[in-house]
C-alpha atoms as a PDB file:
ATOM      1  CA  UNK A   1      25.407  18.369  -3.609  1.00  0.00           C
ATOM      2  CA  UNK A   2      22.783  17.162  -6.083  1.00  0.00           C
ATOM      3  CA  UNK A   3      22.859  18.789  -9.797  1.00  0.00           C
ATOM      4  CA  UNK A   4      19.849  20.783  -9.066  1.00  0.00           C
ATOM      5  CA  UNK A   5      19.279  22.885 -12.017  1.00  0.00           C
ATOM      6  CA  UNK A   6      18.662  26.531 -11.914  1.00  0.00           C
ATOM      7  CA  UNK A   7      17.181  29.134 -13.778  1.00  0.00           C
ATOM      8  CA  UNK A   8      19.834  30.500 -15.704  1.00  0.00           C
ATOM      9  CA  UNK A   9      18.518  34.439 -15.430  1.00  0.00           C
ATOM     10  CA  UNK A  10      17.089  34.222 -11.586  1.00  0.00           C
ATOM     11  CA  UNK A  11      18.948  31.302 -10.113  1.00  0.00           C
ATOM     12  CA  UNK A  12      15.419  29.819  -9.138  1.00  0.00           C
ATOM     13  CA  UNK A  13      15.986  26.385  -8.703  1.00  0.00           C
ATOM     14  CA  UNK A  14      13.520  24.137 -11.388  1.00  0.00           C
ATOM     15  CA  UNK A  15      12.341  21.453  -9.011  1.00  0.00           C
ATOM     16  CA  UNK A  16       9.591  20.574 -11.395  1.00  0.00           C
ATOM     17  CA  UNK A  17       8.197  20.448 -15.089  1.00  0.00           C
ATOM     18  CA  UNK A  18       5.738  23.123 -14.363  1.00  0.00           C
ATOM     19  CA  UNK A  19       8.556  25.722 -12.807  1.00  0.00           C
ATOM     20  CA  UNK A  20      10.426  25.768 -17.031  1.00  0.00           C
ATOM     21  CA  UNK A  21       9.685  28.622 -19.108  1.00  0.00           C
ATOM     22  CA  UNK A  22       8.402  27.821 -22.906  1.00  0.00           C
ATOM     23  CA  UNK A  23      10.501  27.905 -26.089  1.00  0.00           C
ATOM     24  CA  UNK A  24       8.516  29.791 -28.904  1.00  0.00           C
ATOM     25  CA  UNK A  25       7.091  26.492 -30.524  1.00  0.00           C
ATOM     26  CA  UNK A  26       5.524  25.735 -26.987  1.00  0.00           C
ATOM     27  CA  UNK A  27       7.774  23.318 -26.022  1.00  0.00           C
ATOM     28  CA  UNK A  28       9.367  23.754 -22.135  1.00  0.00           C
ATOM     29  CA  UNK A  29      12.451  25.158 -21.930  1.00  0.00           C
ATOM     30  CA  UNK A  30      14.902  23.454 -19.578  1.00  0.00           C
ATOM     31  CA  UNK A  31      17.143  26.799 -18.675  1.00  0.00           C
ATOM     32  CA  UNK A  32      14.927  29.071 -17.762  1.00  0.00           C
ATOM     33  CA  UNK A  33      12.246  29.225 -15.113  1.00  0.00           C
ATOM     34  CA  UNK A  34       8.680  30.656 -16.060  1.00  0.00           C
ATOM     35  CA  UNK A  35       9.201  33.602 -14.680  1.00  0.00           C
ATOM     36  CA  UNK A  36      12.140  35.144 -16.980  1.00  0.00           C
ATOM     37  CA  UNK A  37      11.721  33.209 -20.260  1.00  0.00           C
ATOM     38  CA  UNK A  38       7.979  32.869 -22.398  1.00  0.00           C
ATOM     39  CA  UNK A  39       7.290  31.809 -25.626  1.00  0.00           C
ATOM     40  CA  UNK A  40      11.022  32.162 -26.452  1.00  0.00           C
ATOM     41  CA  UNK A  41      11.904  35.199 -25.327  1.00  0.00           C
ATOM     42  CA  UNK A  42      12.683  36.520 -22.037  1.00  0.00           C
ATOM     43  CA  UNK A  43       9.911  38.306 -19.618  1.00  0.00           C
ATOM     44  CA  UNK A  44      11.766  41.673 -19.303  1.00  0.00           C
ATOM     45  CA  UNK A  45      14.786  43.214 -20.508  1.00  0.00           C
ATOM     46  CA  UNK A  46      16.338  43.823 -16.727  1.00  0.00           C
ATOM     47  CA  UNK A  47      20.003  44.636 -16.130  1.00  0.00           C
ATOM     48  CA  UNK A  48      21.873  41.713 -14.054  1.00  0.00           C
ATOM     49  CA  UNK A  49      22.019  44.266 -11.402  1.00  0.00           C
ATOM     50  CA  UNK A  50      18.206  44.742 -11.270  1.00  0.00           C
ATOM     51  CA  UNK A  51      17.552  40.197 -11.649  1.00  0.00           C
ATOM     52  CA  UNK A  52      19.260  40.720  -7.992  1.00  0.00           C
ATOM     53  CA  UNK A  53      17.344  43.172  -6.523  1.00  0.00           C
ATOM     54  CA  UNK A  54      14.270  41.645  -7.653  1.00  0.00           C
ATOM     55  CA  UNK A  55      15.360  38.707  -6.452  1.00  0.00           C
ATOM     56  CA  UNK A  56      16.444  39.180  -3.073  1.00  0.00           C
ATOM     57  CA  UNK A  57      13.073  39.509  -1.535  1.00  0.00           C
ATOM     58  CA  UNK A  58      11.993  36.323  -2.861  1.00  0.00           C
ATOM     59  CA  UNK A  59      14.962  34.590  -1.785  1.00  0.00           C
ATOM     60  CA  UNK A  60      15.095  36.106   1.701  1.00  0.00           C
ATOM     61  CA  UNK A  61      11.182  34.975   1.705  1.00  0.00           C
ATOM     62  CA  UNK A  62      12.389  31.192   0.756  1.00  0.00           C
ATOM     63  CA  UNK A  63      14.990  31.457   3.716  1.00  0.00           C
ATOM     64  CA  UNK A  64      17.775  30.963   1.364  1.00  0.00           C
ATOM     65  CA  UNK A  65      19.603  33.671   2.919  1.00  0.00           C
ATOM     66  CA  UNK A  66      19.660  35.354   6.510  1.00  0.00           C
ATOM     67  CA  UNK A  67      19.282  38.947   5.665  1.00  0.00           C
ATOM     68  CA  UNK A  68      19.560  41.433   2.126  1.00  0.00           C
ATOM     69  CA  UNK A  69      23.240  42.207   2.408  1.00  0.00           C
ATOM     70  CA  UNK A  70      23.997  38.963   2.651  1.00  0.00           C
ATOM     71  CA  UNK A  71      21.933  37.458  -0.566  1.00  0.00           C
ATOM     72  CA  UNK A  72      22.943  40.603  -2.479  1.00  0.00           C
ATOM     73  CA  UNK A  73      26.777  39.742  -1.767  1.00  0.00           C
ATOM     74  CA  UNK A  74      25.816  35.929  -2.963  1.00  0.00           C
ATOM     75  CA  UNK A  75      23.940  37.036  -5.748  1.00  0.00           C
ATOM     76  CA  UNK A  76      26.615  39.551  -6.665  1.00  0.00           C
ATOM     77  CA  UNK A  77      28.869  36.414  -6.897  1.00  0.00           C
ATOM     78  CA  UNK A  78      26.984  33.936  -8.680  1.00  0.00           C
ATOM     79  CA  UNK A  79      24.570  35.972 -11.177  1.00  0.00           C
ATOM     80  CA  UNK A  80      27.499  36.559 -13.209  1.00  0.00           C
ATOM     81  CA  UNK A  81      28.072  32.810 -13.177  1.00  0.00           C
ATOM     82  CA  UNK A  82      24.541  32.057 -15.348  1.00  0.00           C
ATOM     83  CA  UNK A  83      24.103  31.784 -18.913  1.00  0.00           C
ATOM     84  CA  UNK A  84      21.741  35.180 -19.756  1.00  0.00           C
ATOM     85  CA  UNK A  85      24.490  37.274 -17.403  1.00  0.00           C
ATOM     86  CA  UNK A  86      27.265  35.684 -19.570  1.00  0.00           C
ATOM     87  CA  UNK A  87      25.875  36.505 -23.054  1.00  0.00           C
ATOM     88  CA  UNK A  88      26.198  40.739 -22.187  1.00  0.00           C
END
């Protein structure tokens, strides 16, 4: 296992510099992918519950998982797990 880094809203992994989301001075921010976190705040104000659903169809997209059940059973598992699920 390598100590990929995720985002800690999505779970996307941050393979590169260009993936990180920006603090409010500009500056990248390593926990958070650009999708969920911008100029220091996040994107949207979802639920944890609704971060999974959006996420599934990118995931199932990526291959990640074989079918919805059994990323939304996964995600169910590990959202909870990441920092902005941990702070409600």
């Amino acid at each position: 296992m390598t100590g990929e880094k995720l985002c800690q809203s999505c779970a996307m992994p941050l393979t590169e510099e260009s993936l990180l989301g920006t603090n409010a001075d500009g500056t990248k921010n390593g926990e958070y992918c650009i999708y969920c976190y911008k100029d220091g705040a996040f994107t949207s104000g979802v639920t944890m519950e609704e971060m999974i659903e959006i996420c599934i169809p990118h995931a199932l997209q990526a291959g990640a998982y074989p079918d919805e059940n059994t990323a939304r059973a996964a995600m169910q598992e590990y959202f909870p797990k990441l920092k902005r699920w941990q702070q409600r």
